[in-house]
C-alpha atoms as a PDB file:
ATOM      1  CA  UNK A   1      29.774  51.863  79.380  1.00  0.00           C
ATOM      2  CA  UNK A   2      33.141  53.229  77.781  1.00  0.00           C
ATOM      3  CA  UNK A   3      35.905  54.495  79.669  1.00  0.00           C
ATOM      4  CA  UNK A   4      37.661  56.949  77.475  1.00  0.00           C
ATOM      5  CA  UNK A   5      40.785  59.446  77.468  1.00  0.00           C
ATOM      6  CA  UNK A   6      38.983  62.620  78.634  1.00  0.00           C
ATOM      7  CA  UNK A   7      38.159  65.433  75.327  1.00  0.00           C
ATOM      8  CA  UNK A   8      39.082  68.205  77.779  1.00  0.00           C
ATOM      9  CA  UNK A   9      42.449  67.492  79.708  1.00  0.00           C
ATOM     10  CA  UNK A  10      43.488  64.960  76.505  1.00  0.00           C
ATOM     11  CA  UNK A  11      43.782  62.935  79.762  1.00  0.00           C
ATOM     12  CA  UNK A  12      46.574  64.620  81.712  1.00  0.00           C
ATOM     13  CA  UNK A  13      43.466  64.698  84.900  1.00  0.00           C
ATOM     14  CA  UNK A  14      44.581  68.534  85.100  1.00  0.00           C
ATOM     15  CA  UNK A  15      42.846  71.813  84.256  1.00  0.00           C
ATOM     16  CA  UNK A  16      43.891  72.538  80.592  1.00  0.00           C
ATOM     17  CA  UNK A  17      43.987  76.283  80.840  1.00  0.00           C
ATOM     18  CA  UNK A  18      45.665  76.369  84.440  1.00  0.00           C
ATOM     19  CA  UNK A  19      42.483  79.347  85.475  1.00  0.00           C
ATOM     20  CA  UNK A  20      42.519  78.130  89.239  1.00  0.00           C
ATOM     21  CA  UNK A  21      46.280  76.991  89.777  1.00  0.00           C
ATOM     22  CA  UNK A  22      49.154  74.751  87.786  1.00  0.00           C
ATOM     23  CA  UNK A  23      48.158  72.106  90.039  1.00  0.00           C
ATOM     24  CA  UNK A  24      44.130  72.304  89.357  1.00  0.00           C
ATOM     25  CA  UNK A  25      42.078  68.874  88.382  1.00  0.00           C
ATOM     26  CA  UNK A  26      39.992  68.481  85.495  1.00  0.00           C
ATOM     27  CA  UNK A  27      36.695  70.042  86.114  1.00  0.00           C
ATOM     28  CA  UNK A  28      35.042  67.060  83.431  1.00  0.00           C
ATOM     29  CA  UNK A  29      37.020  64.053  84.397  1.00  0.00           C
ATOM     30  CA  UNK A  30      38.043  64.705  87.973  1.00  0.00           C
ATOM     31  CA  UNK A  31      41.690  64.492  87.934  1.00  0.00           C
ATOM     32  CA  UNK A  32      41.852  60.990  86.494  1.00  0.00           C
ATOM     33  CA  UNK A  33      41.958  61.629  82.840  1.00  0.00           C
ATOM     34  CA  UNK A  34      39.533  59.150  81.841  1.00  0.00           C
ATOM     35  CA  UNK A  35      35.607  59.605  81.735  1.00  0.00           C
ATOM     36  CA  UNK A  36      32.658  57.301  81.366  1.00  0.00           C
ATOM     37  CA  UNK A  37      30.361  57.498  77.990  1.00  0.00           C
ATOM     38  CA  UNK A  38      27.459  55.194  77.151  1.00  0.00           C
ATOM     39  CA  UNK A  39      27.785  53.175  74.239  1.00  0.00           C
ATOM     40  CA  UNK A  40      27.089  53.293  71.625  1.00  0.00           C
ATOM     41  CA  UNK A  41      29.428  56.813  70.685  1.00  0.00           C
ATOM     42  CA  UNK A  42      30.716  58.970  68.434  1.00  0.00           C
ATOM     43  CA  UNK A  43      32.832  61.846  68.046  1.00  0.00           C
ATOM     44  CA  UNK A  44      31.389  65.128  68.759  1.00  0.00           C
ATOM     45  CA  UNK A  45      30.803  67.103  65.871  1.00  0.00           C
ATOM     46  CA  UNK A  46      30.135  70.159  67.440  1.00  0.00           C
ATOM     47  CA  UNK A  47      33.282  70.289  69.323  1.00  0.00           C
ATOM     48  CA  UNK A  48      35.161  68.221  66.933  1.00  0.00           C
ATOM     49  CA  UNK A  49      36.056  65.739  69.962  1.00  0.00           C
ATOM     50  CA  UNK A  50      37.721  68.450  71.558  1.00  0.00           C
ATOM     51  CA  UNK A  51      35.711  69.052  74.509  1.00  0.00           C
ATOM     52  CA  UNK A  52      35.561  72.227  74.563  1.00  0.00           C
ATOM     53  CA  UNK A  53      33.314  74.487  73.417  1.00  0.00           C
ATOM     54  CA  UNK A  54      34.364  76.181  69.977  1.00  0.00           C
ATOM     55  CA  UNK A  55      33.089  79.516  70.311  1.00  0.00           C
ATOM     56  CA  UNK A  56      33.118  80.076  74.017  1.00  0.00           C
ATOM     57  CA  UNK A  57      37.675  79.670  75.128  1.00  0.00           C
ATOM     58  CA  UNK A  58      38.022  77.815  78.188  1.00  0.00           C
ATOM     59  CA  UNK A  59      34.314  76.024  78.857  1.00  0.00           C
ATOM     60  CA  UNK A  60      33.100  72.680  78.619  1.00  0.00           C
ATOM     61  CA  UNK A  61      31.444  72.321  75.043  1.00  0.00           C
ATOM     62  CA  UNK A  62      27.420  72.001  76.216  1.00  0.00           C
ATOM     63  CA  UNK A  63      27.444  68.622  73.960  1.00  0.00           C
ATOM     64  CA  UNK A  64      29.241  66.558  74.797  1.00  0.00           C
ATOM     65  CA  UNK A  65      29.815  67.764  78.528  1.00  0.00           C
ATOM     66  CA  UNK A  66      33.791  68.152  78.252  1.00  0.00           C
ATOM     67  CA  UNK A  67      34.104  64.332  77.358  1.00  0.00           C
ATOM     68  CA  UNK A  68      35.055  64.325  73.466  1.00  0.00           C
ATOM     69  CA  UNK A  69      32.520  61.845  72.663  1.00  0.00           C
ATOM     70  CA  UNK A  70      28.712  61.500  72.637  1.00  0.00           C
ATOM     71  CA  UNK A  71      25.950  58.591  72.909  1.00  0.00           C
ATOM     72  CA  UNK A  72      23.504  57.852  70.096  1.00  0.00           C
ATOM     73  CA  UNK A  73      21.643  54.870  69.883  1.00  0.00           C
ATOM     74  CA  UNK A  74      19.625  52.957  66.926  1.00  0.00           C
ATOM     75  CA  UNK A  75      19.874  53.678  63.249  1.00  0.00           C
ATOM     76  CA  UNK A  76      20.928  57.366  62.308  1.00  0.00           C
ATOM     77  CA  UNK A  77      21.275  59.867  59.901  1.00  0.00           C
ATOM     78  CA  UNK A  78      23.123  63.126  58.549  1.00  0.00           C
ATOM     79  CA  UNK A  79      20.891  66.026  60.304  1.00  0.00           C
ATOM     80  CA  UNK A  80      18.657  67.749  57.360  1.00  0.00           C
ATOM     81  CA  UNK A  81      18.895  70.931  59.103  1.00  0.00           C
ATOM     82  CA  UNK A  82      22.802  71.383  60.046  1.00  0.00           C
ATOM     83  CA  UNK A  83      23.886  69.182  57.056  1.00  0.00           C
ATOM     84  CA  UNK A  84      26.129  66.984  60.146  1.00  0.00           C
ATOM     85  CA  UNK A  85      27.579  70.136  61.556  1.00  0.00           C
ATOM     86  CA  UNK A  86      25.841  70.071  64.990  1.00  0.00           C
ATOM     87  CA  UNK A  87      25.358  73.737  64.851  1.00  0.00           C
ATOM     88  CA  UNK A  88      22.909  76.005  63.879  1.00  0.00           C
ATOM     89  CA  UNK A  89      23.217  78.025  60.927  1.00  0.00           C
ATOM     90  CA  UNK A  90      21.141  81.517  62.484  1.00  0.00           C
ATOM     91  CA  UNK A  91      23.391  81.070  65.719  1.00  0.00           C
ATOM     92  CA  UNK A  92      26.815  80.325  67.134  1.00  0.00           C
ATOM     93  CA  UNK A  93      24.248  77.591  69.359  1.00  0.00           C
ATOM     94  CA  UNK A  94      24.325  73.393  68.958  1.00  0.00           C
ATOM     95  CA  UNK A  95      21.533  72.923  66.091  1.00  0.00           C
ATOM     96  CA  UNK A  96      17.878  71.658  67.882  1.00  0.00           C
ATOM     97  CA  UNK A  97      17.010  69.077  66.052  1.00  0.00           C
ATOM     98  CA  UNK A  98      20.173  66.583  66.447  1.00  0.00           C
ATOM     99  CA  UNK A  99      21.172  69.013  69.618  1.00  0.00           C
ATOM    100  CA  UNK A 100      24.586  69.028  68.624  1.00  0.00           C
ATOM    101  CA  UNK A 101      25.417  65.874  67.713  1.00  0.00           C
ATOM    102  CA  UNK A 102      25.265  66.503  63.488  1.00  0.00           C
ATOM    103  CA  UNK A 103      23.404  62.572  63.081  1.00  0.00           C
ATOM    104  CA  UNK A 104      19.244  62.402  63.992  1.00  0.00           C
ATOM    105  CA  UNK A 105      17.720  58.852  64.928  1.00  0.00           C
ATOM    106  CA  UNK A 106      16.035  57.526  62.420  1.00  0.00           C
ATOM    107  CA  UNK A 107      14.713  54.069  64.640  1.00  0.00           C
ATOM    108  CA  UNK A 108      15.935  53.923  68.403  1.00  0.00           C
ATOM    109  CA  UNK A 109      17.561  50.078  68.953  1.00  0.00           C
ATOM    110  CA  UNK A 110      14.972  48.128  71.040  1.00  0.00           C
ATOM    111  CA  UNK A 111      17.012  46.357  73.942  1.00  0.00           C
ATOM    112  CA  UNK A 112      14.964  42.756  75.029  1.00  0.00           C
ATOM    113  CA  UNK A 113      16.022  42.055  78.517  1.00  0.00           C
ATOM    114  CA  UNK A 114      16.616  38.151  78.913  1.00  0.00           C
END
């Protein structure tokens, strides 16, 4: 596990578009600014590491959950279908086949337990 700066608050731990109060808490990262990914990461494509969702102001991007950055694990490649946008070209929507995340897994990294 990671512990990263949180995509949506940019880690201030408060709401980023004040919709509650001045004083309201992250709704991704709780009010401490930081958030937990798996590891392997990367960016988010379809939010651009934002963390919020580029066509709908002021929600969580559905990829990436709010935190900026996303898991993938094993051996990947660009998405045929997006071309490594994460989104769909017939819809404002994350693209199916990499569900967002603009890379597909081309072999899934086998983990021996010792």
């Amino acid at each position: 596990m990671s512990i990263l700066i949180c995509g949506f608050c940019k880690g201030t731990g408060k709401d980023p578009f004040n919709l509650l109060s001045e004083l309201a808490t992250c709704q991704v990262c709780g009010g401490s600014g930081k958030v937990e990914v798996s590891e392997p990461t990367i960016k988010c494509v379809y939010c651009l590491g934002t963390g919020v969702h580029p066509y709908g102001v002021r929600i969580t991007c559905t990829v990436c959950s709010g935190k900026g950055m996303v898991t993938v694990r094993g051996e990947t490649e660009v998405c045929k279908d997006c071309k490594g946008s994460g989104r769909a070209f017939e819809s404002k929507l994350p693209c199916l086949t990499c569900k967002g995340k603009g890379v597909t897994v081309i072999r899934e990294e086998v983990r021996k337990n010792e």
